[in-house]
C-alpha atoms as a PDB file:
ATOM      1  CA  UNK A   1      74.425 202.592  -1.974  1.00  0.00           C
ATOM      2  CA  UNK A   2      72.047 205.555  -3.168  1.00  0.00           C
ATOM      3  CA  UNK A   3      72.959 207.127  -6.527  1.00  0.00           C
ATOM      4  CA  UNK A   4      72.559 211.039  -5.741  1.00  0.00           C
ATOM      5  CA  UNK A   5      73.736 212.690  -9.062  1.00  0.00           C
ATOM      6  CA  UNK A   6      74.078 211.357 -12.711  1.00  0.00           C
ATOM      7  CA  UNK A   7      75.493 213.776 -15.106  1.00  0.00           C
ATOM      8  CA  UNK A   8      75.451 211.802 -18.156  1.00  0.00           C
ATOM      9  CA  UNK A   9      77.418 212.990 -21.365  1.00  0.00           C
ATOM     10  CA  UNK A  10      76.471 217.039 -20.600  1.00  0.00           C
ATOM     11  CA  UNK A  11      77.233 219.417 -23.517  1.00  0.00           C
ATOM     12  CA  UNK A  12      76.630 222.932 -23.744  1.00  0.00           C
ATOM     13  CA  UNK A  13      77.641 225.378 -25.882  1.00  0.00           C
ATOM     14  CA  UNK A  14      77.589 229.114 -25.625  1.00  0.00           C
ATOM     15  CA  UNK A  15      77.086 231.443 -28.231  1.00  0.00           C
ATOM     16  CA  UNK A  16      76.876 228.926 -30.904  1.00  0.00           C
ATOM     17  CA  UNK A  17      77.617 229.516 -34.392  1.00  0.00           C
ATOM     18  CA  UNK A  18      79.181 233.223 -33.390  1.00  0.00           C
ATOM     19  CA  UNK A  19      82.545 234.819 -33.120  1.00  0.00           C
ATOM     20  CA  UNK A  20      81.943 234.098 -29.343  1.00  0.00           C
ATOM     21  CA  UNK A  21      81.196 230.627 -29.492  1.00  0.00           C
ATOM     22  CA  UNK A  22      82.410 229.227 -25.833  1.00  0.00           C
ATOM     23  CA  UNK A  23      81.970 225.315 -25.216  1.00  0.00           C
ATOM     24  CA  UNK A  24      81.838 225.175 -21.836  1.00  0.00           C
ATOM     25  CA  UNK A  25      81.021 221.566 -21.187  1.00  0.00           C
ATOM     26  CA  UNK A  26      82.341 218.929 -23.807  1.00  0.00           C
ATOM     27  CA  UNK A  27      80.993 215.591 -22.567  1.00  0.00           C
ATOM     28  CA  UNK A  28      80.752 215.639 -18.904  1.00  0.00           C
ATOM     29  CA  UNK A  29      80.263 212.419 -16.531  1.00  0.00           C
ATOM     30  CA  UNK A  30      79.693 212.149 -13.084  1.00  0.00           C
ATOM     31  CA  UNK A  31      78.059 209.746 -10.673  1.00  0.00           C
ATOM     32  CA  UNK A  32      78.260 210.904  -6.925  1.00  0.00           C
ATOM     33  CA  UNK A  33      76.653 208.473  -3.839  1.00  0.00           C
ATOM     34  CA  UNK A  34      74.794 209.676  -1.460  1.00  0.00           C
ATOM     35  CA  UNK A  35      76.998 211.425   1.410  1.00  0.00           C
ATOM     36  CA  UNK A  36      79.806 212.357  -1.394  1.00  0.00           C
ATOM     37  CA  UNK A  37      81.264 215.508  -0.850  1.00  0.00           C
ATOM     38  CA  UNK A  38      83.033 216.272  -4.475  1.00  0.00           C
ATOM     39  CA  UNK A  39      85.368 219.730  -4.755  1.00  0.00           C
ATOM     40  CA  UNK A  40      85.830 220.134  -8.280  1.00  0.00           C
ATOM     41  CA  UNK A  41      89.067 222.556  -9.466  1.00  0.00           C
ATOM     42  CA  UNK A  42      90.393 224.051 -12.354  1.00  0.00           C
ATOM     43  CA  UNK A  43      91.529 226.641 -14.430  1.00  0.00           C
ATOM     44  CA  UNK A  44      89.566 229.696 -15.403  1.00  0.00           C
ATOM     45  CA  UNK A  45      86.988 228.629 -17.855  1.00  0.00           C
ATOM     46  CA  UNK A  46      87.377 224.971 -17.249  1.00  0.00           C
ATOM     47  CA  UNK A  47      83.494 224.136 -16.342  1.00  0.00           C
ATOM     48  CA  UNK A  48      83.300 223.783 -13.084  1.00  0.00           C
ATOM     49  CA  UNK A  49      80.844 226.599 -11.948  1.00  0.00           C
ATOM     50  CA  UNK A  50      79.263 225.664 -15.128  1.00  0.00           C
ATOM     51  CA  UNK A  51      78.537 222.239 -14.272  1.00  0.00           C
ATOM     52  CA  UNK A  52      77.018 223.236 -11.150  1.00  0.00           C
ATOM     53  CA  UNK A  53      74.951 225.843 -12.987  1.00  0.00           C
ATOM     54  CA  UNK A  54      73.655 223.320 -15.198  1.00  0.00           C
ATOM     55  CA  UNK A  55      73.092 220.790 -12.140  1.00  0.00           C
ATOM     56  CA  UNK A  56      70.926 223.869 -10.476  1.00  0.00           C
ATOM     57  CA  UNK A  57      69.061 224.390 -14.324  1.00  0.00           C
ATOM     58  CA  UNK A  58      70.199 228.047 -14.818  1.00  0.00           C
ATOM     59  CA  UNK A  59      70.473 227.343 -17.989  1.00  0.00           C
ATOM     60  CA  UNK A  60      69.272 224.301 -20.217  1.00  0.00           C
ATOM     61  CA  UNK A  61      71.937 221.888 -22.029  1.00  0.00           C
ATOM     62  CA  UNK A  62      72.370 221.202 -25.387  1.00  0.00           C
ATOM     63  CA  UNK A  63      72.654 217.417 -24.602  1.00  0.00           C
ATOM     64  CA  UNK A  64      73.093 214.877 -21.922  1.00  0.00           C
ATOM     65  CA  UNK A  65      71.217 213.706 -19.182  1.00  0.00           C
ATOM     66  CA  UNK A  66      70.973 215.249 -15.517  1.00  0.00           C
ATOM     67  CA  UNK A  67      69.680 212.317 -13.166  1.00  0.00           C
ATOM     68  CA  UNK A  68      68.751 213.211  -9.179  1.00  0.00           C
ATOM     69  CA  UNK A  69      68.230 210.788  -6.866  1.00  0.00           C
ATOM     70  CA  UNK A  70      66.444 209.053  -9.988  1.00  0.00           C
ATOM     71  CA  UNK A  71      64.517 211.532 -11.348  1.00  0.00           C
ATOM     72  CA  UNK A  72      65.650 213.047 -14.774  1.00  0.00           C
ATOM     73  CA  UNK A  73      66.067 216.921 -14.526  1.00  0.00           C
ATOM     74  CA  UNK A  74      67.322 217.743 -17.634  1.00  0.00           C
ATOM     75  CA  UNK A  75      64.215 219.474 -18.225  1.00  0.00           C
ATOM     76  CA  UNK A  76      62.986 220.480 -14.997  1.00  0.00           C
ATOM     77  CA  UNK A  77      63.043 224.464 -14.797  1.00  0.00           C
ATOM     78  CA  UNK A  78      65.060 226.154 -12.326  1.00  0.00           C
ATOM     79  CA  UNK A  79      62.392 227.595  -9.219  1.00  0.00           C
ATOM     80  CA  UNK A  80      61.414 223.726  -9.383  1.00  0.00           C
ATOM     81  CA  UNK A  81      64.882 222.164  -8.498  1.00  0.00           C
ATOM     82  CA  UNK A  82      65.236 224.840  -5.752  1.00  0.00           C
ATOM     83  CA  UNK A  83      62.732 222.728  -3.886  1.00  0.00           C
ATOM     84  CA  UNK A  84      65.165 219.763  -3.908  1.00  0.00           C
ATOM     85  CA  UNK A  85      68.866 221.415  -3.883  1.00  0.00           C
ATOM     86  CA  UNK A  86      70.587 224.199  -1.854  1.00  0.00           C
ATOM     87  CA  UNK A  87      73.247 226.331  -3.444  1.00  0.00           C
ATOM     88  CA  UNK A  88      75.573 228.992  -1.468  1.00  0.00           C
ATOM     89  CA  UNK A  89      77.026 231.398  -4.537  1.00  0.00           C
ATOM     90  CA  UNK A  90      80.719 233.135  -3.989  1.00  0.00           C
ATOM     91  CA  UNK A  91      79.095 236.542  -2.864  1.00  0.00           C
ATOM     92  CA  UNK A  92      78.068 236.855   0.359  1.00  0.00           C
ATOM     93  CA  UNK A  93      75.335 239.108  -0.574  1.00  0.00           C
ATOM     94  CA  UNK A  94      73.659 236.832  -2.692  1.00  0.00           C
ATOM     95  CA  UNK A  95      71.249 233.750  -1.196  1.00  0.00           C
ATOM     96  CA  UNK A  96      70.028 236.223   2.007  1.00  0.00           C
ATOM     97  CA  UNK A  97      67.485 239.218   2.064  1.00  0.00           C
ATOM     98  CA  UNK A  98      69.795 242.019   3.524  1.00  0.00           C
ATOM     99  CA  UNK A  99      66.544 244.300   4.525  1.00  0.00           C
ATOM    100  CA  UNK A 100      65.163 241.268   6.160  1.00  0.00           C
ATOM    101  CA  UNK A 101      66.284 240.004   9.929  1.00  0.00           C
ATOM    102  CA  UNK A 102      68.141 236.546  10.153  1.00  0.00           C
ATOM    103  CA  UNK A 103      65.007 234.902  11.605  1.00  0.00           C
ATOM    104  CA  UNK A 104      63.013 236.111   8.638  1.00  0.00           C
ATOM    105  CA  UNK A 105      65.787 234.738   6.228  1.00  0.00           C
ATOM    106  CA  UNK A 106      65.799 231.667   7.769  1.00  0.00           C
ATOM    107  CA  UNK A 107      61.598 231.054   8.095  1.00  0.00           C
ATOM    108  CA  UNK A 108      61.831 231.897   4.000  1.00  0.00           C
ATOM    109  CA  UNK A 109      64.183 228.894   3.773  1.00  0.00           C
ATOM    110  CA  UNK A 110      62.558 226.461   5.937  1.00  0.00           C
ATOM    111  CA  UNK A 111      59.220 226.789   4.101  1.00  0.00           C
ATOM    112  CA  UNK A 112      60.730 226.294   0.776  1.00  0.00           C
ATOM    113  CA  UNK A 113      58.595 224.333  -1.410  1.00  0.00           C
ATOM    114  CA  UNK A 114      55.581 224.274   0.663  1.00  0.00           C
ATOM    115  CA  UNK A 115      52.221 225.962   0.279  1.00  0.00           C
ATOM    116  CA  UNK A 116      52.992 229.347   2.390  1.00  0.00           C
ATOM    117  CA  UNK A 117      49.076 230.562   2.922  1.00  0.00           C
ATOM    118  CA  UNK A 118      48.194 233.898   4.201  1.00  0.00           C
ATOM    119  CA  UNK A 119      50.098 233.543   7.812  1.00  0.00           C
ATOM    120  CA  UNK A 120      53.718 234.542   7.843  1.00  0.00           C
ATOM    121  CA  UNK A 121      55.048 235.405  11.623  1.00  0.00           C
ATOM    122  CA  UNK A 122      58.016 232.764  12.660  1.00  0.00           C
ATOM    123  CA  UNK A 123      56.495 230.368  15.509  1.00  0.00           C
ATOM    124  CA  UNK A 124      57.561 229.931  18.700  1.00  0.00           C
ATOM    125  CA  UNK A 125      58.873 226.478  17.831  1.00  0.00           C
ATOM    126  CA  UNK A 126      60.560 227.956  14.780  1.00  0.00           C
ATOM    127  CA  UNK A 127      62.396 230.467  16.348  1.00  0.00           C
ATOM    128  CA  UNK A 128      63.272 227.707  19.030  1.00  0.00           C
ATOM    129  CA  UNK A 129      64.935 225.807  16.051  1.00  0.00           C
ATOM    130  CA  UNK A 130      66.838 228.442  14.355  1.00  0.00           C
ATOM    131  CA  UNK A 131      68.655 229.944  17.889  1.00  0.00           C
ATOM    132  CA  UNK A 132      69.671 226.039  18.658  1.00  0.00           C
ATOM    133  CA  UNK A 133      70.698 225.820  14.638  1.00  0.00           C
ATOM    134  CA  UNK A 134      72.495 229.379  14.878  1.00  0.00           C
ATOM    135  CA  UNK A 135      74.309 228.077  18.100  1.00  0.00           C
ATOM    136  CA  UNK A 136      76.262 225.362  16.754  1.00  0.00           C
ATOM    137  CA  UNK A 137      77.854 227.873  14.443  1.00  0.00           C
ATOM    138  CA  UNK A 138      79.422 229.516  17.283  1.00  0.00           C
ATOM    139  CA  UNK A 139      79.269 233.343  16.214  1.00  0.00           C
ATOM    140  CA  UNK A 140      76.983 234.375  18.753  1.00  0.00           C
ATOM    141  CA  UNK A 141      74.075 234.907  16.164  1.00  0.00           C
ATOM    142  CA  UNK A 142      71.486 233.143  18.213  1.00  0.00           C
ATOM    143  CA  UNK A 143      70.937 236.309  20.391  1.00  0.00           C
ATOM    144  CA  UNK A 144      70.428 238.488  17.166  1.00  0.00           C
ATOM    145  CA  UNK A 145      67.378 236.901  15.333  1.00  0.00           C
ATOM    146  CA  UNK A 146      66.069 239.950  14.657  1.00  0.00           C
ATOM    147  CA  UNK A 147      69.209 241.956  13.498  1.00  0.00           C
ATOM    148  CA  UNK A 148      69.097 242.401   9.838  1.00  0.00           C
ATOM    149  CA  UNK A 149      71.435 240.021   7.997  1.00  0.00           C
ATOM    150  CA  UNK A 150      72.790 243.316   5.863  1.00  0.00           C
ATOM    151  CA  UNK A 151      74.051 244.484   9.214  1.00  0.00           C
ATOM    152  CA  UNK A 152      76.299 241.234   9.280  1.00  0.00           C
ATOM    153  CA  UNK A 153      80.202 240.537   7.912  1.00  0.00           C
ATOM    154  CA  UNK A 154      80.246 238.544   4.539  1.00  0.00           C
ATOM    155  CA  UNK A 155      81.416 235.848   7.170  1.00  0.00           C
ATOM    156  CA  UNK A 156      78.695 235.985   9.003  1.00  0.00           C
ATOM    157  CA  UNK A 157      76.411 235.907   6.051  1.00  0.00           C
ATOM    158  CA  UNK A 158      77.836 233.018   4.650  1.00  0.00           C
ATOM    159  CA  UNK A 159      77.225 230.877   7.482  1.00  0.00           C
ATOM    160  CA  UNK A 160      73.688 231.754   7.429  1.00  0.00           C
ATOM    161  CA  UNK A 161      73.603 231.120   3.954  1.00  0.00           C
ATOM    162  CA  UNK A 162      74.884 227.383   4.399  1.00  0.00           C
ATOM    163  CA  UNK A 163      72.628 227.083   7.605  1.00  0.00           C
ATOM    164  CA  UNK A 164      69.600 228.169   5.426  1.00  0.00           C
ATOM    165  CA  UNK A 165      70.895 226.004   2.364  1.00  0.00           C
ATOM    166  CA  UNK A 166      70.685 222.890   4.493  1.00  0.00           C
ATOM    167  CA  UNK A 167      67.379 223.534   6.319  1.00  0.00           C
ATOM    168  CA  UNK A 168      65.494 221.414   4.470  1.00  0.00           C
ATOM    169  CA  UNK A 169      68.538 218.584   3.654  1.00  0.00           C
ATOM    170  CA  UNK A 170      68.435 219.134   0.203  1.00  0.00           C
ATOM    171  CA  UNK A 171      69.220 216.326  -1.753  1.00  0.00           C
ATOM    172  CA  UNK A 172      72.479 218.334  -3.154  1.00  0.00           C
ATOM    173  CA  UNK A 173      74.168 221.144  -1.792  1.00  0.00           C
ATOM    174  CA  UNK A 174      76.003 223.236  -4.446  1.00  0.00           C
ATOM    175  CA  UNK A 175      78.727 225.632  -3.022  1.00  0.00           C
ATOM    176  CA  UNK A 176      80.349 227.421  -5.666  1.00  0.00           C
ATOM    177  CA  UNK A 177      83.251 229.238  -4.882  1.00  0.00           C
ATOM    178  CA  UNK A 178      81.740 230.062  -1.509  1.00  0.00           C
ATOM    179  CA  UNK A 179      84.648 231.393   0.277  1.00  0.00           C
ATOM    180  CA  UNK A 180      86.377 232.802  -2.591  1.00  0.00           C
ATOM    181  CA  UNK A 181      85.068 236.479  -1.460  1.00  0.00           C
ATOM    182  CA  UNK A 182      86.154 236.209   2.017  1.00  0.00           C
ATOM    183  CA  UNK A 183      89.725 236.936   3.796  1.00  0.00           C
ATOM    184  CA  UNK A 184      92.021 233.698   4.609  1.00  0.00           C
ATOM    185  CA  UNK A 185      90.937 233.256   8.441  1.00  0.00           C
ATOM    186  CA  UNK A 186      87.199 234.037   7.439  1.00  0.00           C
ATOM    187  CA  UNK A 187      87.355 231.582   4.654  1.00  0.00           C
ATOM    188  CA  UNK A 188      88.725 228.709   7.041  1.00  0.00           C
ATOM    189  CA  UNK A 189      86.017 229.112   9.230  1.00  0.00           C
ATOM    190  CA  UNK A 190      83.178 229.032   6.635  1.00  0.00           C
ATOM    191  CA  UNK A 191      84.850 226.405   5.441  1.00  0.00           C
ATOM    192  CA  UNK A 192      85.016 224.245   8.770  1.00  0.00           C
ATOM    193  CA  UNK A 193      81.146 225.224   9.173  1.00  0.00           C
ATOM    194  CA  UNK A 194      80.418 223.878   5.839  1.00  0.00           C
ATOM    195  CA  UNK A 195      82.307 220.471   6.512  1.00  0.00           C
ATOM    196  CA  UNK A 196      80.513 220.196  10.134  1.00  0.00           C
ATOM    197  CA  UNK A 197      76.641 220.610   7.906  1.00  0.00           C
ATOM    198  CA  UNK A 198      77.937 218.624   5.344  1.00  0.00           C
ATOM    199  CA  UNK A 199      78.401 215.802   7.814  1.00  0.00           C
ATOM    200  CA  UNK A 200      75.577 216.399  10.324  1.00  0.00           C
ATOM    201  CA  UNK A 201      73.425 216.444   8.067  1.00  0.00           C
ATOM    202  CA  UNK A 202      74.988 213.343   6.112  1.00  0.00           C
ATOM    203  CA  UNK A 203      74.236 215.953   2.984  1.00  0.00           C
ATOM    204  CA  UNK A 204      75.908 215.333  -0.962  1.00  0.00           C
ATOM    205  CA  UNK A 205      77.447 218.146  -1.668  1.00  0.00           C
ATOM    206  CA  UNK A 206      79.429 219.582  -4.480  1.00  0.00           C
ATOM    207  CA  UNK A 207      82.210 222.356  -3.796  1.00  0.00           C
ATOM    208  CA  UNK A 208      84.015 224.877  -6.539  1.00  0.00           C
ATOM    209  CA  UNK A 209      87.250 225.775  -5.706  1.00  0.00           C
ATOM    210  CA  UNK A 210      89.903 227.881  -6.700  1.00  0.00           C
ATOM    211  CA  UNK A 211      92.272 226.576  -4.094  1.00  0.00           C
ATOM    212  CA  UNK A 212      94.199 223.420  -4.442  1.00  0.00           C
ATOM    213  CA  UNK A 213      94.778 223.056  -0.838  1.00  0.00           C
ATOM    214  CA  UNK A 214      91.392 223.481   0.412  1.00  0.00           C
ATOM    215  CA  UNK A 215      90.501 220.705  -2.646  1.00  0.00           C
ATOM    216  CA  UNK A 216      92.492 218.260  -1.096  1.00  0.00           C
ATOM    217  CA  UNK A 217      91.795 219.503   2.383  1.00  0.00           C
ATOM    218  CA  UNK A 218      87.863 218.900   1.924  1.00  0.00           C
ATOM    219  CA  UNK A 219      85.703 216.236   1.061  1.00  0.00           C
ATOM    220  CA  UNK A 220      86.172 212.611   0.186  1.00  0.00           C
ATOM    221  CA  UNK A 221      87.004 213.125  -3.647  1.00  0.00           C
ATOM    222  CA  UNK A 222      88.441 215.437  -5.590  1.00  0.00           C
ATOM    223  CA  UNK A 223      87.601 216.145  -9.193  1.00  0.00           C
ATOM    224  CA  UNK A 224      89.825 218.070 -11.520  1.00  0.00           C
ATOM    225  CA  UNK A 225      88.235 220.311 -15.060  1.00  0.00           C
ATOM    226  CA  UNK A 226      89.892 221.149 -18.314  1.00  0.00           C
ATOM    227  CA  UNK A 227      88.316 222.305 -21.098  1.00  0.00           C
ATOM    228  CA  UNK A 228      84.819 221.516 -20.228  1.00  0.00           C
ATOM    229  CA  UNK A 229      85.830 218.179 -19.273  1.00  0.00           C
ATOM    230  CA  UNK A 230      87.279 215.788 -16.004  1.00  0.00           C
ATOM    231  CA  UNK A 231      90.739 214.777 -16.613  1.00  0.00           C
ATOM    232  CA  UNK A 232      91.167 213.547 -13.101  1.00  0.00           C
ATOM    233  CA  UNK A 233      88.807 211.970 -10.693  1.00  0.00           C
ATOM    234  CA  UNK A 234      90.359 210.771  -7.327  1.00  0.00           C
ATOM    235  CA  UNK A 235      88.853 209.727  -3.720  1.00  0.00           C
ATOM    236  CA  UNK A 236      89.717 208.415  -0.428  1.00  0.00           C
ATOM    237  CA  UNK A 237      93.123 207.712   1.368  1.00  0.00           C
ATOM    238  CA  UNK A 238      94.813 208.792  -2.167  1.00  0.00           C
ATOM    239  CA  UNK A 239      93.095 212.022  -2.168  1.00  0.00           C
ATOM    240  CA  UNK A 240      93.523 212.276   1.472  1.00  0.00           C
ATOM    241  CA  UNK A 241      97.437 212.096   0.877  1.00  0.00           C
ATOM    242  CA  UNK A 242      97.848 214.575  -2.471  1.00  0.00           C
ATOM    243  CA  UNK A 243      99.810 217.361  -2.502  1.00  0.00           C
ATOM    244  CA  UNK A 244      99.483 220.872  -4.460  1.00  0.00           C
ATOM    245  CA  UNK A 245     102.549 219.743  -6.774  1.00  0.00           C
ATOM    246  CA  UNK A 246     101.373 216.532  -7.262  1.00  0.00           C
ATOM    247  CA  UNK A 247      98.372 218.067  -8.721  1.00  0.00           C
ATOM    248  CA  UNK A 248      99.742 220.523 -10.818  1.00  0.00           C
ATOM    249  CA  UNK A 249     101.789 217.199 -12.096  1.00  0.00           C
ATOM    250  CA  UNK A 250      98.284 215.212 -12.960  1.00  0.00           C
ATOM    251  CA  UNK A 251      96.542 218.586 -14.502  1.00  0.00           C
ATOM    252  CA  UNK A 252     100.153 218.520 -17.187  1.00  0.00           C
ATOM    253  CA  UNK A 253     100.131 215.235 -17.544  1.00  0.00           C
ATOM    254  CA  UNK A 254      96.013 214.715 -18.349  1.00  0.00           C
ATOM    255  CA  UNK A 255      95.884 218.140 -20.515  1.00  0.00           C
ATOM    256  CA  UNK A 256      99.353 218.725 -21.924  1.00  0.00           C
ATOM    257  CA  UNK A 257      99.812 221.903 -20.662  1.00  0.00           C
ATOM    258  CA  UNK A 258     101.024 223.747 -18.012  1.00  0.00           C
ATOM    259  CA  UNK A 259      98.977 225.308 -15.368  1.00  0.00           C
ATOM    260  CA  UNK A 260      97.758 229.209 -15.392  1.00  0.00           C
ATOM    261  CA  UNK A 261      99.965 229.492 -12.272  1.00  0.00           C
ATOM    262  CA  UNK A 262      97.184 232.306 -10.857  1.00  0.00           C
ATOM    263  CA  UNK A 263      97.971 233.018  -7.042  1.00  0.00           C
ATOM    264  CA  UNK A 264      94.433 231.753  -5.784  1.00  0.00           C
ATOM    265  CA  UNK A 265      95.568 228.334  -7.228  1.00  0.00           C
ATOM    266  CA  UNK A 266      98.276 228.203  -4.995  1.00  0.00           C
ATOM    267  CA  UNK A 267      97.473 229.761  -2.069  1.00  0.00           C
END
């Protein structure tokens, strides 16, 4: 089996040495396969958009090691993992051009990482590939290639955004918090889009979650953040079979405290 993702003893501190100080990741380890599809839950503040940020290189960690597919990150800058990794952020604004038409949008992410010359216009054959790609999403986008995506719901937006993400099968797709912004029915079928790429495209992806029931729901292992650190790490059938109050039992028992009951947790 391929090793996708080392994250090997990860610190970072914020604001070090100041009345703000904020560690935000305390030791972090995790090894995901290729084809993994990891959510990752917790509290407010716990690290988990954090990890992903530091997976993506937004910002550089204090120590630790960040290993792709092999290849040691750590100190690779941010516009040069883009070529390699797809990320879909919680606002549906973010990740598209909204002046720009969906077929535009999507050309931009196809030629990611490649030399783009002076020619621009989408081919024939591209524009071929994106209607049969925008079909399988079934929200009858592939007759409006050349509607601007600012025109669209955030719905609508965020399947693009996953469709674009996964263009080029990155080597990890990051989704962080990528319904969050969207009503329940929307969110569920973003979320059922997502799982369909995932597989398709036999991708290794990492999901941030609010919701404990979409945690369990999705992927094949679940990973649970406290303090800038995992305190539980399960997979398979036993993931598979958790319930919500089973895992507000494991997040008391591994930190000692109770959990910040917040609606989204529940919901």
């Amino acid at each position: 089996m391929r090793t996708m993702l080392e994250i090997q003893d990860v610190h970072k501190t914020f604001n070090p040495g100041t009345i703000n100080e904020k560690v935000a990741l305390d030791g972090v380890n995790l090894t995901l396969e290729e084809g993994d599809f990891v959510t990752i839950i917790g509290g407010n503040g716990a690290g988990k958009s954090t990890t992903l940020n530091a997976v993506a290189g937004v910002f550089g960690v204090d120590s630790g090691r960040i290993i792709v597919d092999g290849d040691d990150i750590t100190r690779l800058p941010e516009y040069k993992r883009a070529a390699f990794l797809g990320r879909v952020f919680q606002d549906p604004m973010t990740g598209t051009a909204a002046t720009m038409s969906i077929e535009d949008n999507m050309a931009i992410a196809a030629r990611r990482g490649t030399f783009r010359g002076l020619r621009w216009g989408v081919t024939k054959k591209e524009r071929e590939n994106f209607r049969e790609q925008l079909r399988m999403l079934n929200l009858g986008l592939e007759d409006r290639l050349t509607s601007k995506v600012g025109l669209l719901s955030g719905g609508q937006r965020q399947a693009i955004t996953l469709l674009m993400a996964s263009l080029k099968k990155p080597k990890l797709l990051l989704l962080d918090e990528h319904t969050a912004a969207l009503d329940p029915k929307t969110a569920a079928r973003v979320l059922e889009i997502s799982d369909r790429i995932i597989e398709e495209h036999h991708l290794t992806a990492m999901m941030v979650t609010h919701n404990m029931k979409d945690a369990i729901t999705h992927g094949n292992r679940l990973v649970m953040m406290h303090n800038g650190r995992i305190i539980y790490d399960v997979s398979g059938e036993k993931k598979k079979n958790l319930k919500v109050s089973q895992l507000l039992e494991k997040f008391e028992q591994a930190s000692g405290e109770e959990f910040a009951n917040d609606r989204m947790m529940l919901a």
